[in-house]
Protein backbone atom coordinates (compact mmCIF):
# COMPACT_ATOMS: atom_id res chain seq x y z
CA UNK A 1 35.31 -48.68 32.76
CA UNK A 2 32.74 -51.41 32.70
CA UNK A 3 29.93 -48.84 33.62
CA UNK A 4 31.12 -46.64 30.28
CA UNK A 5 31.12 -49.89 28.00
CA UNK A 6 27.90 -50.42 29.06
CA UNK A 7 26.52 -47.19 28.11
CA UNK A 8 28.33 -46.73 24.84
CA UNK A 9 27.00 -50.54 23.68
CA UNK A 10 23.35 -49.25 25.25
CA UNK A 11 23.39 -46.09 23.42
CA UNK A 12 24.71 -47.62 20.10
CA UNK A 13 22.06 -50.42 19.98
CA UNK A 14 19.65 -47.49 20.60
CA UNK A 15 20.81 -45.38 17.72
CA UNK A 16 20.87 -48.50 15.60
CA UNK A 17 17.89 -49.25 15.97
CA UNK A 18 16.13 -46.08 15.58
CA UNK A 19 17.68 -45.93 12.33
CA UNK A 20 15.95 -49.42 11.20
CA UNK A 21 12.71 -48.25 12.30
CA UNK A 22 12.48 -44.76 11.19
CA UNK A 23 10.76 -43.64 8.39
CA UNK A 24 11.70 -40.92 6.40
CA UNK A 25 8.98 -38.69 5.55
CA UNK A 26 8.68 -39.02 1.45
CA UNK A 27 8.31 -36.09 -0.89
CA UNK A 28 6.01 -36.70 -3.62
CA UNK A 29 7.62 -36.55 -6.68
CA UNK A 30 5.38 -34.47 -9.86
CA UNK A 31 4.66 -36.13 -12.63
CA UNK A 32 3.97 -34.70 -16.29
CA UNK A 33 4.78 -31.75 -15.02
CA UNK A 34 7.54 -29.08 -16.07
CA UNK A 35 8.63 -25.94 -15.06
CA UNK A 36 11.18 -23.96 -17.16
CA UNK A 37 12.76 -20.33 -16.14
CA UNK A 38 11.84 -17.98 -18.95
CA UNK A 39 13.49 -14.87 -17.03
CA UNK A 40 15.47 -14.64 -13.20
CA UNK A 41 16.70 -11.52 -11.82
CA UNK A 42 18.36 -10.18 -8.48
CA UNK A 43 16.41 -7.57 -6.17
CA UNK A 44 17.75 -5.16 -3.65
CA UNK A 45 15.93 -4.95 -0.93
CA UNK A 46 12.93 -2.94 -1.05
CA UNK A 47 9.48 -1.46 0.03
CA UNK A 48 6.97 -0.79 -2.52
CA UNK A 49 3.35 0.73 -1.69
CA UNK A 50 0.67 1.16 -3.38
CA UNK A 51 -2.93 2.62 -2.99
CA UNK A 52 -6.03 3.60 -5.45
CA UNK A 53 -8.71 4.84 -3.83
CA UNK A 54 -11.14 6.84 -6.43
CA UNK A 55 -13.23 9.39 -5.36
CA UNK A 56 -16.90 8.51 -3.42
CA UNK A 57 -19.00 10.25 -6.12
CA UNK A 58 -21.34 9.43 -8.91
CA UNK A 59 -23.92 6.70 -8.95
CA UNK A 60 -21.77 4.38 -7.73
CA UNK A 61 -20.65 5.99 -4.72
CA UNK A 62 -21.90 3.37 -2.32
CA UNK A 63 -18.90 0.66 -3.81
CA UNK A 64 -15.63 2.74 -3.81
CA UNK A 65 -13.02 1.13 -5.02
CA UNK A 66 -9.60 0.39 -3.02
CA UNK A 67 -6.81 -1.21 -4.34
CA UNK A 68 -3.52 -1.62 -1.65
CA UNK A 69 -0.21 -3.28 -2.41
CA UNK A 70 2.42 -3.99 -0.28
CA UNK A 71 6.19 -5.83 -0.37
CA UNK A 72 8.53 -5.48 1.97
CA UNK A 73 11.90 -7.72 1.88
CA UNK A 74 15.36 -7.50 3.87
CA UNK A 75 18.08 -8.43 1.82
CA UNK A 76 18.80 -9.79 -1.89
CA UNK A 77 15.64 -11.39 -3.74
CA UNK A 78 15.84 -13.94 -6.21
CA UNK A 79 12.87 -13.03 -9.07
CA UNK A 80 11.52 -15.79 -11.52
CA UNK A 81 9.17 -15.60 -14.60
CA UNK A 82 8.12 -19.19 -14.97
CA UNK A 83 6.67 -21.09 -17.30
CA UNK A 84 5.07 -24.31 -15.96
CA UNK A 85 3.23 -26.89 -18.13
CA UNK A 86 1.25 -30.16 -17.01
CA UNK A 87 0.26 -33.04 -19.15
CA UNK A 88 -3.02 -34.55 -18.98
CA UNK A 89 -2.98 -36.05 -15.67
CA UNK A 90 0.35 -34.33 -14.72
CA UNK A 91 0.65 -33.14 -10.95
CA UNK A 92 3.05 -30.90 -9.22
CA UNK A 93 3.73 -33.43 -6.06
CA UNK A 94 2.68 -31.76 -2.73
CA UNK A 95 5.25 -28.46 -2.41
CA UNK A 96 5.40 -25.27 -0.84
CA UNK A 97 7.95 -21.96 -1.79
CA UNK A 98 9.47 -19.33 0.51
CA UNK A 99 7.89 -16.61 -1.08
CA UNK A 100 4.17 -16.25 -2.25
CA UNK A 101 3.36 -16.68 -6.28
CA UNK A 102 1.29 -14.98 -8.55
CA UNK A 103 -0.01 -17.50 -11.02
CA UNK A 104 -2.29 -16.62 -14.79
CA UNK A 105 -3.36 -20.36 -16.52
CA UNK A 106 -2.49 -19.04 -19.91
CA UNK A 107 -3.94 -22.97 -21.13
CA UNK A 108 -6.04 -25.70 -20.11
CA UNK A 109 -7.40 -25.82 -16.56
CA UNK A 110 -5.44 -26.92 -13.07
CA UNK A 111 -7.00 -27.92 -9.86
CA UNK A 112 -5.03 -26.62 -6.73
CA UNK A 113 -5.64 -28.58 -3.39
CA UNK A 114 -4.54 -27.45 -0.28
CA UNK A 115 -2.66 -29.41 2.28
CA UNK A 116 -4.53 -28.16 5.38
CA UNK A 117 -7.86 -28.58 3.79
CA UNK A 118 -9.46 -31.83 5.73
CA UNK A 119 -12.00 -31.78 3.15
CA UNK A 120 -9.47 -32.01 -0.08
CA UNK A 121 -11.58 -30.03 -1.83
CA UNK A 122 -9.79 -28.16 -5.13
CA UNK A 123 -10.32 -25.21 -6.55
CA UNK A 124 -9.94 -25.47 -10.46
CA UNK A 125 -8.77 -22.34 -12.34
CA UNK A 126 -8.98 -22.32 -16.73
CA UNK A 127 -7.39 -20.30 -19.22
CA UNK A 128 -7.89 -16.42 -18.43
CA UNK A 129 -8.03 -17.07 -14.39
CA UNK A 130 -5.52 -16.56 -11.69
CA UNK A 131 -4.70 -16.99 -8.35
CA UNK A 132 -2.19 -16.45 -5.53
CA UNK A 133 -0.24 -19.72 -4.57
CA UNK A 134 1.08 -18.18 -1.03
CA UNK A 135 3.94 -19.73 -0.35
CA UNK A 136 5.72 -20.27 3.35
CA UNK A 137 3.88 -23.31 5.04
CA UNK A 138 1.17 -23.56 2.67
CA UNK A 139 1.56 -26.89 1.10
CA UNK A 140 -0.17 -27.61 -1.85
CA UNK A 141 -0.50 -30.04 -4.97
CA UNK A 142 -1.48 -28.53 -8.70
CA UNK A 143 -3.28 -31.34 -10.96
CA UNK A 144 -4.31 -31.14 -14.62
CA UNK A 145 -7.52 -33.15 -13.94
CA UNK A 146 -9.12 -31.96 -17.79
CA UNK A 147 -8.09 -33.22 -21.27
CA UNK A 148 -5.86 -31.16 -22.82
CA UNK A 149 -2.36 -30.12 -21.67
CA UNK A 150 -2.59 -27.09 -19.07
CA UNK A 151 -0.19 -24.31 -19.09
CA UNK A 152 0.74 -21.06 -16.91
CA UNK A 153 2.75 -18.21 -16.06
CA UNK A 154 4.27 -17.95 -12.70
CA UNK A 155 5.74 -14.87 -11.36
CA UNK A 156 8.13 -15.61 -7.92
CA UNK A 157 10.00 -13.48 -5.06
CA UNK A 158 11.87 -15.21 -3.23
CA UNK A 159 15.14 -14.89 -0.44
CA UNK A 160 17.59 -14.81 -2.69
CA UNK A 161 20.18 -18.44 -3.14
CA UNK A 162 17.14 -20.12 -1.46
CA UNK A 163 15.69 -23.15 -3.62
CA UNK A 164 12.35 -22.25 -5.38
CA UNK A 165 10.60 -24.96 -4.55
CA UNK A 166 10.59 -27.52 -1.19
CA UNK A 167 8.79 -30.72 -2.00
CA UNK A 168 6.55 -31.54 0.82
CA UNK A 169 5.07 -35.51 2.02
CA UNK A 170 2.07 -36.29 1.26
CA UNK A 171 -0.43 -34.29 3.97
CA UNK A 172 -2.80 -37.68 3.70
CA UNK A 173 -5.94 -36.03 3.20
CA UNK A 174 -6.32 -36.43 -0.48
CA UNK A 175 -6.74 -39.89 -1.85
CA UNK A 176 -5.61 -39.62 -5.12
């Protein structure tokens, strides 16, 4: 009986203070940033291929072009049409998504930095770009770094019931 006293008092005083020393990992929160849902729609599950391959002829025969698209899901799919906006200064907070996003700066200009990127070097896209934020364990921030308020248009497929978004810590290797 003693022995078991001993253990459960061990084992609590253990537990306790684990909890007083741990540190939760902290999300980073954006700021001037918003993101409203212009359209959301349900998917069956699908496969979709596609493939444009002109013909080798002509003077430009040397560069064909080919053009390949693939999307394969199991189960429902949750679709967005997003429109995100960021102030001047504005940031995303480090995130990731499930599901990869295609991404047109309709406004402005917005840096991207990538978590796994030792260097924190970002890559700045303006008004007429786009680019492919790809989702899964890709963390990433968005900043508007220029002067005027920056604005795109954010297409998402996603598991569907699965949040849209999972704020991330900070990766420490930006110091901004």
């Amino acid at each position: 009986m003693r022995q078991k006293s001993l253990w459960f008092v061990l084992s609590a005083g253990i537990i306790i203070t684990a909890l007083f020393h741990a540190r939760p990992a902290m999300a980073t929160d954006g700021v001037g940033f918003t993101s409203t849902t212009i359209a959301k729609g349900q998917f069956a599950e699908f496969f979709a291929f596609n493939e444009f391959i002109p013909p080798a002829s002509g003077p430009d025969w040397t560069k064909p072009n080919i053009w390949r698209s693939r999307q394969r899901t199991k189960g429902l799919s949750d679709g967005y049409v997003l429109n995100n906006v960021w102030a001047v200064g504005g940031s995303t907070g480090w995130h990731t998504h499930l599901g990869h996003t295609l991404v047109i700066v309709t406004a402005g200009a917005v840096t991207q930095y990538q978590g796994d990127d030792p260097t924190c070097t970002g890559t700045v896209y303006t008004a007429g770009m786009s680019f492919v934020d790809h989702g899964g364990v890709h963390v990433h921030i968005v900043r508007n770094e220029g002067t005027v308020e920056a604005q795109v248009v954010a297409v998402r497929l996603i598991p569907a019931g699965q949040p849209g978004r999972i704020d991330a810590p900070d990766p420490g290797n930006c110091h901004f």
